[in-house]
Protein backbone atom coordinates (compact mmCIF):
# COMPACT_ATOMS: atom_id res chain seq x y z
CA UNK A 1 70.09 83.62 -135.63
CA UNK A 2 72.32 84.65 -132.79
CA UNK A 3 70.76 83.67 -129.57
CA UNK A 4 72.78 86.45 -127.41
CA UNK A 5 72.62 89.62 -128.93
CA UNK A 6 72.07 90.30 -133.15
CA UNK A 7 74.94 92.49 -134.91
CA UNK A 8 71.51 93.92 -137.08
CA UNK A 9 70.83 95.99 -134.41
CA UNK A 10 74.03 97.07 -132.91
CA UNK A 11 74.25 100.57 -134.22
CA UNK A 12 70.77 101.51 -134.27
CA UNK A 13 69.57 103.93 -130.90
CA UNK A 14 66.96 102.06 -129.03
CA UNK A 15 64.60 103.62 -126.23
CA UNK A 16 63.77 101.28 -123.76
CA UNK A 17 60.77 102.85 -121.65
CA UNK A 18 59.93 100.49 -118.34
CA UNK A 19 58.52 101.17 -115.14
CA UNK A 20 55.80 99.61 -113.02
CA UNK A 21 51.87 99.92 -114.42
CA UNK A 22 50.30 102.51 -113.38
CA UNK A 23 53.82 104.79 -112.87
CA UNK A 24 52.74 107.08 -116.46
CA UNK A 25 55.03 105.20 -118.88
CA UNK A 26 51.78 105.69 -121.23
CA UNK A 27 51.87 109.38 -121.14
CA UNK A 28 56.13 109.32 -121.30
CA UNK A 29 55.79 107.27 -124.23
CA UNK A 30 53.04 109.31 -125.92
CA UNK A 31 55.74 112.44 -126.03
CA UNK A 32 58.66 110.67 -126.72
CA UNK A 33 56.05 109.16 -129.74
CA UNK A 34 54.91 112.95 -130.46
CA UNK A 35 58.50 113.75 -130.51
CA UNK A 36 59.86 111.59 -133.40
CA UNK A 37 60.58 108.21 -131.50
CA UNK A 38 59.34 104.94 -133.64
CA UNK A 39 57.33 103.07 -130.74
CA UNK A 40 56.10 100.49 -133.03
CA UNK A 41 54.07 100.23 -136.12
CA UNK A 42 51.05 98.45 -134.60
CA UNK A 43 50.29 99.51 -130.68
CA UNK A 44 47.80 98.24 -127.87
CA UNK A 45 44.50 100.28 -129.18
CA UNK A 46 43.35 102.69 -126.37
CA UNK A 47 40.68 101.80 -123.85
CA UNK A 48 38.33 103.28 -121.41
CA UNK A 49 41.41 103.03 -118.77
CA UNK A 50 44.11 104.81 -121.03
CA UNK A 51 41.56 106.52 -123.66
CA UNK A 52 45.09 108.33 -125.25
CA UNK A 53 46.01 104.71 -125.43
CA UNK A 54 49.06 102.87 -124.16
CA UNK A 55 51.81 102.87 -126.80
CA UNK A 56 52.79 99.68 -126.31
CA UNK A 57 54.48 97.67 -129.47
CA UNK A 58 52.07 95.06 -130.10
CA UNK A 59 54.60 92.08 -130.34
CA UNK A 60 56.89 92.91 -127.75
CA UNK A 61 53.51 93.48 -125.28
CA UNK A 62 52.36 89.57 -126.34
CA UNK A 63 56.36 88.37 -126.17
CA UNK A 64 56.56 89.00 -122.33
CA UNK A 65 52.60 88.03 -121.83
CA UNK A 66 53.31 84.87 -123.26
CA UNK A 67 56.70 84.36 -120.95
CA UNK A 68 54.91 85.11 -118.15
CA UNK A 69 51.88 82.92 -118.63
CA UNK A 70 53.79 80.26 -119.61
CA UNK A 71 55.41 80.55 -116.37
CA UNK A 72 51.86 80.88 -114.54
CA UNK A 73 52.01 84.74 -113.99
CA UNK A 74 50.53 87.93 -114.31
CA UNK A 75 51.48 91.40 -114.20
CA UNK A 76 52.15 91.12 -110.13
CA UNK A 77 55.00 89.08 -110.02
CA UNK A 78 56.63 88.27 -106.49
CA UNK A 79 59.97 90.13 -105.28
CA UNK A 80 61.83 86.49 -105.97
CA UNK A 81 60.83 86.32 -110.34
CA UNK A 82 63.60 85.44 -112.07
CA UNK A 83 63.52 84.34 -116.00
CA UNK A 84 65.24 81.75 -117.79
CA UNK A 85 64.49 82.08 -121.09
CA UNK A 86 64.16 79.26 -123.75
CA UNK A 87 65.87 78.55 -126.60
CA UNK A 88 62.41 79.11 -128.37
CA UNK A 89 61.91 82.41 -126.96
CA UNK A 90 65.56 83.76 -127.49
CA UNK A 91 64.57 83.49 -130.91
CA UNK A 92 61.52 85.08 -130.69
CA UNK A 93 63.20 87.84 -129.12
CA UNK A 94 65.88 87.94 -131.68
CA UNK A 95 62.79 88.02 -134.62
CA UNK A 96 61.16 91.29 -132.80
CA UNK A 97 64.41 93.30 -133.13
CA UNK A 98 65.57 92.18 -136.39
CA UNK A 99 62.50 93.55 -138.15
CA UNK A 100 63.27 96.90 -136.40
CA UNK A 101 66.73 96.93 -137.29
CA UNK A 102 65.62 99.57 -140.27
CA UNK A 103 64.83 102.41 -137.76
CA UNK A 104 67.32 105.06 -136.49
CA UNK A 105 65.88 105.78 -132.93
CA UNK A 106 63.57 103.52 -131.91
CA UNK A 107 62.31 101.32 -128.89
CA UNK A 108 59.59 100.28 -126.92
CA UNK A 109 57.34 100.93 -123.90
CA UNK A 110 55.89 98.03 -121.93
CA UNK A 111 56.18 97.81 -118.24
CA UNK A 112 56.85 94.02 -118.29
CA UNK A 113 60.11 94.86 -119.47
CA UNK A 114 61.21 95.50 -115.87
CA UNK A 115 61.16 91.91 -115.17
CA UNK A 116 63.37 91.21 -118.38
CA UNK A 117 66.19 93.71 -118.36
CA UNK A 118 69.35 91.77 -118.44
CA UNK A 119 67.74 89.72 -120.83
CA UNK A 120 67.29 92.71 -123.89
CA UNK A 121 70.34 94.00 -122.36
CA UNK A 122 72.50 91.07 -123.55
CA UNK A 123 70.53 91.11 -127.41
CA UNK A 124 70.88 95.33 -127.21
CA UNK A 125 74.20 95.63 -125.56
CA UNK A 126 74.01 99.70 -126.59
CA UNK A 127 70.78 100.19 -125.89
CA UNK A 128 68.90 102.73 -123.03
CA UNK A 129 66.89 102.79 -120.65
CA UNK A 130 64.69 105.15 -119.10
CA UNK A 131 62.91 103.85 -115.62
CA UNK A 132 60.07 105.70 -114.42
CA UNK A 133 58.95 105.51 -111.01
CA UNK A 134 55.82 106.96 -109.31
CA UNK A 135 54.92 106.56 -105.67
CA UNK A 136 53.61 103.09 -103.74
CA UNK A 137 50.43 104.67 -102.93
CA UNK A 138 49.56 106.26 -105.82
CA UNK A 139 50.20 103.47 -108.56
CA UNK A 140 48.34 101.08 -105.46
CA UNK A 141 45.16 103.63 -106.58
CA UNK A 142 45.53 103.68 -109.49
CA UNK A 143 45.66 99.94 -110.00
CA UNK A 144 42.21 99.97 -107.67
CA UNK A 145 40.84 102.57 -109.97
CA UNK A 146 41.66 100.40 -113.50
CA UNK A 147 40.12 97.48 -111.25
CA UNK A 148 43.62 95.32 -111.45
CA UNK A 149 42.94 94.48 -107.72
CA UNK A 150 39.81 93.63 -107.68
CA UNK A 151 40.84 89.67 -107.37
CA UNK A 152 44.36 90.19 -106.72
CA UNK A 153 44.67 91.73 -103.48
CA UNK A 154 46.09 95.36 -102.24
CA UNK A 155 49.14 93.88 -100.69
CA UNK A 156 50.05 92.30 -103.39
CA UNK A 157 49.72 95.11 -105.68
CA UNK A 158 52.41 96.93 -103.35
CA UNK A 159 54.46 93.54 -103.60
CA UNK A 160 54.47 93.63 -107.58
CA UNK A 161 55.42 97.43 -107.12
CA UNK A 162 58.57 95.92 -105.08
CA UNK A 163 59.06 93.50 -107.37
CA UNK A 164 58.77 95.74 -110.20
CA UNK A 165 61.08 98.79 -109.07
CA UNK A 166 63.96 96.69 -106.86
CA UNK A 167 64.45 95.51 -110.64
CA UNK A 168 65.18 98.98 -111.91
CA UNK A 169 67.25 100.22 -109.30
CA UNK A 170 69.00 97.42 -109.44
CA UNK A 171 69.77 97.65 -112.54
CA UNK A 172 70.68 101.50 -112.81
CA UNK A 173 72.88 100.77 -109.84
CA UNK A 174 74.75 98.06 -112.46
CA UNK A 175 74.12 100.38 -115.57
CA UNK A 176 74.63 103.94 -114.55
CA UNK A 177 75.43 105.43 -118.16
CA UNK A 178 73.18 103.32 -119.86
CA UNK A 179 70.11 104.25 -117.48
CA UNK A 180 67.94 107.71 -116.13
CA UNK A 181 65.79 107.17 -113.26
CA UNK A 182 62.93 109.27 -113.53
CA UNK A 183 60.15 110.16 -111.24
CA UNK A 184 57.29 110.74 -113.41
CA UNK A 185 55.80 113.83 -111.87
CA UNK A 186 59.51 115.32 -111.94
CA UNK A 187 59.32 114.38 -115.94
CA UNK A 188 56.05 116.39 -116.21
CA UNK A 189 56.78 119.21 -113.79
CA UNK A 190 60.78 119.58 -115.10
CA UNK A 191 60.20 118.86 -118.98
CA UNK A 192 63.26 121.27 -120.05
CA UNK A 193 65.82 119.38 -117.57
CA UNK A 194 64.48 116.05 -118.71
CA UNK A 195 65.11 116.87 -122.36
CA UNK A 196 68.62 117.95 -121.25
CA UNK A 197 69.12 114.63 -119.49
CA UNK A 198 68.33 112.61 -122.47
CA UNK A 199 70.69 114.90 -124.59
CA UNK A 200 73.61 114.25 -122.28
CA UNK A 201 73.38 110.64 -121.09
CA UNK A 202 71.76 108.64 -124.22
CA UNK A 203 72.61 111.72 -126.99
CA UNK A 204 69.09 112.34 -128.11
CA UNK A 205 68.52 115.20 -129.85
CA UNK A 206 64.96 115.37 -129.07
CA UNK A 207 62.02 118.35 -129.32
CA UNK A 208 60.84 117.29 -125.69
CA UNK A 209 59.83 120.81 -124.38
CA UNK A 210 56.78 122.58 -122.26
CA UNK A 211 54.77 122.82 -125.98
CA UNK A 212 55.09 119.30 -126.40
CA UNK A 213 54.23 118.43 -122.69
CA UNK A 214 51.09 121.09 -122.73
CA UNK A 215 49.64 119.24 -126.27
CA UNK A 216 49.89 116.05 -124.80
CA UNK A 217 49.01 115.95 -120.84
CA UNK A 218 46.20 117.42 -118.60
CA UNK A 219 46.99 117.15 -114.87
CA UNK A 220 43.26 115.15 -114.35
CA UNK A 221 45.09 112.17 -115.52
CA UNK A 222 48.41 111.67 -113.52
CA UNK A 223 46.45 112.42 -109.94
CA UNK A 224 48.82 112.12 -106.75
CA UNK A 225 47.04 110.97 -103.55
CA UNK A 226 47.93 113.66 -100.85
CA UNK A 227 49.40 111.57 -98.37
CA UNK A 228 50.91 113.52 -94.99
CA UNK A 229 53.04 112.26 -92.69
CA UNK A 230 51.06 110.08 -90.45
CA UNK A 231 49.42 108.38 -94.00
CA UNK A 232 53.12 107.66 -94.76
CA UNK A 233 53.67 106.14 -91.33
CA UNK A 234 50.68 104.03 -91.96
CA UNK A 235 51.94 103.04 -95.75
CA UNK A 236 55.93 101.62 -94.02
CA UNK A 237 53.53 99.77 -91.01
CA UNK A 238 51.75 98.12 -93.89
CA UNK A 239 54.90 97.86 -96.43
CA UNK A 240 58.16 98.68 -95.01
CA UNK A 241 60.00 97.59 -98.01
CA UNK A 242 58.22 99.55 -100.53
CA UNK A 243 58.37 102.59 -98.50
CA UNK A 244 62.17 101.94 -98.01
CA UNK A 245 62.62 101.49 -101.67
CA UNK A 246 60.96 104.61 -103.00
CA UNK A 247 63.07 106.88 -100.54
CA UNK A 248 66.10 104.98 -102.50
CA UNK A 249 64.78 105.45 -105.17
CA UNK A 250 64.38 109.49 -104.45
CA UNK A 251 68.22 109.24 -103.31
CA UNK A 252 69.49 107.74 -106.65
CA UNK A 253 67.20 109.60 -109.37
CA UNK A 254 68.42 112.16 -111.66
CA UNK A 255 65.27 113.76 -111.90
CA UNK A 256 63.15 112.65 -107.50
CA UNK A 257 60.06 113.16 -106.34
CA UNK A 258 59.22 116.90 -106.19
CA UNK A 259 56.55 116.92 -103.58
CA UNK A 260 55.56 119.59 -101.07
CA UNK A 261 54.86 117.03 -98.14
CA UNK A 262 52.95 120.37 -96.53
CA UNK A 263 50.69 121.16 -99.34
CA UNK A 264 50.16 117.19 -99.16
CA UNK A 265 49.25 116.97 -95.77
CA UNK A 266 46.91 120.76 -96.34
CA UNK A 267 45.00 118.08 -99.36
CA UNK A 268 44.85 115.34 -97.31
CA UNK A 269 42.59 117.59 -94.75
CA UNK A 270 40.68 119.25 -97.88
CA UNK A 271 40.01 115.42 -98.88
CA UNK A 272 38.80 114.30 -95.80
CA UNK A 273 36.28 117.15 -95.57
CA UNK A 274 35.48 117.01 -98.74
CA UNK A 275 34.60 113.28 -98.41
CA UNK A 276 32.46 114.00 -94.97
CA UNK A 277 30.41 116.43 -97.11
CA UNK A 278 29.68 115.15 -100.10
CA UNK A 279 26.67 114.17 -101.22
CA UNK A 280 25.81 110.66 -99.97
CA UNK A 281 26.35 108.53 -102.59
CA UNK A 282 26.26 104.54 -102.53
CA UNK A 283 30.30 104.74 -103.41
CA UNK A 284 31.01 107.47 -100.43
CA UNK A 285 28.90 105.70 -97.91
CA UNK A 286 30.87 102.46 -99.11
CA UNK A 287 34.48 104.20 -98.34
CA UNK A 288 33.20 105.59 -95.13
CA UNK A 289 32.12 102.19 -94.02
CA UNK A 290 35.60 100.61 -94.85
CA UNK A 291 36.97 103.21 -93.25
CA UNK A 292 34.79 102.93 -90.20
CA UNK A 293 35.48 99.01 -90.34
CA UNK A 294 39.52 99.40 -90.54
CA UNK A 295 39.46 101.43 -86.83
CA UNK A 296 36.74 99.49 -84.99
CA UNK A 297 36.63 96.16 -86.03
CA UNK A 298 40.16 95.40 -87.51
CA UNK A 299 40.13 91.66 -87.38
CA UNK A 300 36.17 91.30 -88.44
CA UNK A 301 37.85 92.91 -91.90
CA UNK A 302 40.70 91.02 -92.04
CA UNK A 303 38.69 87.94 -92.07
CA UNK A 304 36.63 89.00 -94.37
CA UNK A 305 39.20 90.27 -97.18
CA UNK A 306 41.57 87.11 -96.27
CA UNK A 307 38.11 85.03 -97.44
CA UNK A 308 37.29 87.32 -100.37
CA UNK A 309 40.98 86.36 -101.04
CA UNK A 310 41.25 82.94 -100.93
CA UNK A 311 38.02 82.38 -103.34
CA UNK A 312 39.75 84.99 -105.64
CA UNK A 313 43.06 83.00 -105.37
CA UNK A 314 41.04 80.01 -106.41
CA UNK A 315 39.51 81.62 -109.09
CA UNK A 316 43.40 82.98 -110.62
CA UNK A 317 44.84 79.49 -109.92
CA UNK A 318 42.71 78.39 -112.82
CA UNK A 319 43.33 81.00 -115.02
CA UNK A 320 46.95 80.51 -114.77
CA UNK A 321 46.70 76.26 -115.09
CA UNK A 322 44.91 77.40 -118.47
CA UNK A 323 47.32 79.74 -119.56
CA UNK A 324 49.69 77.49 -119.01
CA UNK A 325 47.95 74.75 -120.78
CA UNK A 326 47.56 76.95 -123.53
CA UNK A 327 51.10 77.64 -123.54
CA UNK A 328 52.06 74.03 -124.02
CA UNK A 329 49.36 73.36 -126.66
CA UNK A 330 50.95 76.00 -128.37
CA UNK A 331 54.40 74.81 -128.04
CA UNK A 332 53.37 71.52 -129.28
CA UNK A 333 51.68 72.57 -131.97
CA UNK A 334 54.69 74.17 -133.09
CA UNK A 335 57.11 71.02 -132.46
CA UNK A 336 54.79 68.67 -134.48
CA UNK A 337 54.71 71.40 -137.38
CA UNK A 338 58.27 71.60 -137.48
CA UNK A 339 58.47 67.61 -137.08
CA UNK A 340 55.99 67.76 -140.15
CA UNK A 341 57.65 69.92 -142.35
CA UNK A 342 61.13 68.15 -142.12
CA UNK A 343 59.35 64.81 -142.97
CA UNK A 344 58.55 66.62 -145.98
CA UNK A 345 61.67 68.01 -147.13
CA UNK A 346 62.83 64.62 -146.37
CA UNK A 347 60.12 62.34 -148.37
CA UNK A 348 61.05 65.14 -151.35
CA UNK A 349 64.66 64.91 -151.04
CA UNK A 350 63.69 61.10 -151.51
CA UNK A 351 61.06 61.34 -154.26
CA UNK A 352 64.44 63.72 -155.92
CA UNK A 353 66.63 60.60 -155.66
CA UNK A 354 64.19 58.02 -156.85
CA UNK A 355 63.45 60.69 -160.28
CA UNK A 356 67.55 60.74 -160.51
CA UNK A 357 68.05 57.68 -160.27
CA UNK A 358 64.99 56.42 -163.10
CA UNK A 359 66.34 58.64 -164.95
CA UNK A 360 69.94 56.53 -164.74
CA UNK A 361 70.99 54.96 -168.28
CA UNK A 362 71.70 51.51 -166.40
CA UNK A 363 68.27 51.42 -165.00
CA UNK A 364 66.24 52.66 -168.00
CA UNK A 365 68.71 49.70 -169.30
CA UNK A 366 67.23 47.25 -167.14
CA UNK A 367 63.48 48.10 -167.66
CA UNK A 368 64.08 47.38 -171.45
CA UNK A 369 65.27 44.22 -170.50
CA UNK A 370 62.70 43.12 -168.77
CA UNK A 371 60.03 44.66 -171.18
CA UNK A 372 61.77 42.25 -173.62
């Protein structure tokens, strides 16, 4: 098995979907799936936090679990990841494509793939890829809302979307043709000119229209936090990279953001009233007070998040150490089995000689002899 990239595959037309979690790659993949794309036989079943479910190829979602626990990660990986594969996982790798090799247009959505693009790049030298961004602040909520933060820390979840999109842009800036940089509202709000896009960079000839959009997506479930000027002055004192990188991002896309920064900032009013209104709930009452707590008393916060940090951090460091351990035991495990079975085929490549050579006229000779 080839341990760059497999001939089995070379003509087939493979969809690689990638983008960071929370950016709508689930609801992309659900209408390129809708549309006639093979996403894989057996996906990621849905849950309470994507009840449509996630589309997600089963294999290729535990492949890149597995490389990143084994290198004592989770989904937010630091700006500075980089992946060396093993010889154990190139073939891995090369195993999950060749049993796909059968399927005309094909592919995958997982958004761990943004950390591994050279990598399928080199085994699918022909294949696309479609990178779907979605604003710092909004993926940050929604990550808060699916609970993914809840040990792991806000900053960190806009470092991992860093981390996560300086990969793709990258990468389209080295791929052009092979690549469409997508902002996934524009996807949703420009369905015809997407469709046209995919017809004229990657040739698919796909029935991705408003019908299909309309079937699959209700506008409850891709929310967009209205966020006006002075929130997005806040957002670059807080992250300055990831602000710098989605107005990159913007620049390079064939289909950017479409925002109306004034009906944002009109929301962002109609939010704040709305939440000074409401009925008092233990949740509101619970924002307000953070709120409160961020403009009066800055560094009593700080304090208390940076400890609410550290005994999460302590709490991840273990999980890691035994996902790592696991890892290992695995590997083992599979190194003594293959030890095992080629002391078998040995010992019966012996026991084949010893019935040869019984079965030798000089030594069936011999045993006469001696019976005599």
């Amino acid at each position: 098995m080839c341990i760059v990239h497999c001939p089995l595959i070379s003509m087939s037309h493979v969809l690689i979907l990638t983008g960071m979690h929370r950016s709508a790659t689930s609801l992309i993949a659900s209408l390129f799936q809708r549309a006639g794309v093979h996403f894989g036989a057996q996906l990621l079943e849905a849950n309470s936090q994507n009840p449509r479910g996630f589309f997600e190829d089963v294999e290729f979602y535990e492949f890149h679990e597995r490389v990143l626990h084994a290198r004592g990660k989770a989904i937010l990986v630091e700006r500075d990841f980089h992946f060396e594969p093993t010889t154990q996982e190139h073939a891995r790798a090369n195993e999950l494509l060749a049993a796909r090799a059968q399927f005309g247009v094909w592919g995958w959505k997982d958004p761990r793939t943004s950390l591994f693009l050279e990598f399928w790049r080199e085994k699918i030298p022909n294949a696309h890829f479609l990178f779907v961004y979605r604003h710092p602040f909004d993926v940050l909520l929604s990550l808060m809302r699916r609970n993914q933060l809840r040990m792991l820390g806000l900053l960190e979840g806009l470092e991992a979307w860093y981390a996560y999109n300086r990969a793709l842009a990258d990468f389209h800036t080295r791929h052009p043709q092979q690549t469409l940089l997508c902002h996934s509202y524009a996807i949703i709000d420009q369905i015809e000119t997407f469709n046209r896009l995919l017809r004229e960079r990657f040739g698919l000839e796909l029935n991705l229209g408003a019908a299909t959009r309309d079937a699959q997506y209700q506008a409850n479930e891709l929310r967009r936090a209205p966020l006006p000027d002075s929130g997005e002055k806040i957002l670059r004192r807080v992250h300055a990279d990831a602000c710098a990188l989605y107005a990159q991002l913007n620049e390079r896309a064939d289909l950017p953001d479409t925002k109306d920064s004034a009906q944002a900032a009109a929301s962002f009013d109609a939010c704040a009233e709305m939440l000074l209104t409401q009925n008092e709930t233990t949740n509101a009452r619970r924002s307000l007070l953070f709120g409160l707590l961020s403009l009066t008393a800055p560094e009593t916060l700080e304090a208390f998040l940076d400890e609410q940090q550290k005994a999460s951090a302590q709490v991840w460091d273990k999980v890691y150490e035994h996902a790592a351990q696991r890892e290992a035991w695995r590997r083992t495990a599979e190194e003594r089995a293959r030890i095992i079975q080629e002391q078998q085929a040995w010992a019966q490549a012996r026991m084949a000689d010893l019935e040869k050579l019984e079965a030798h006229p000089l030594v069936r000779a011999l045993r006469r002899l001696r019976q005599v």
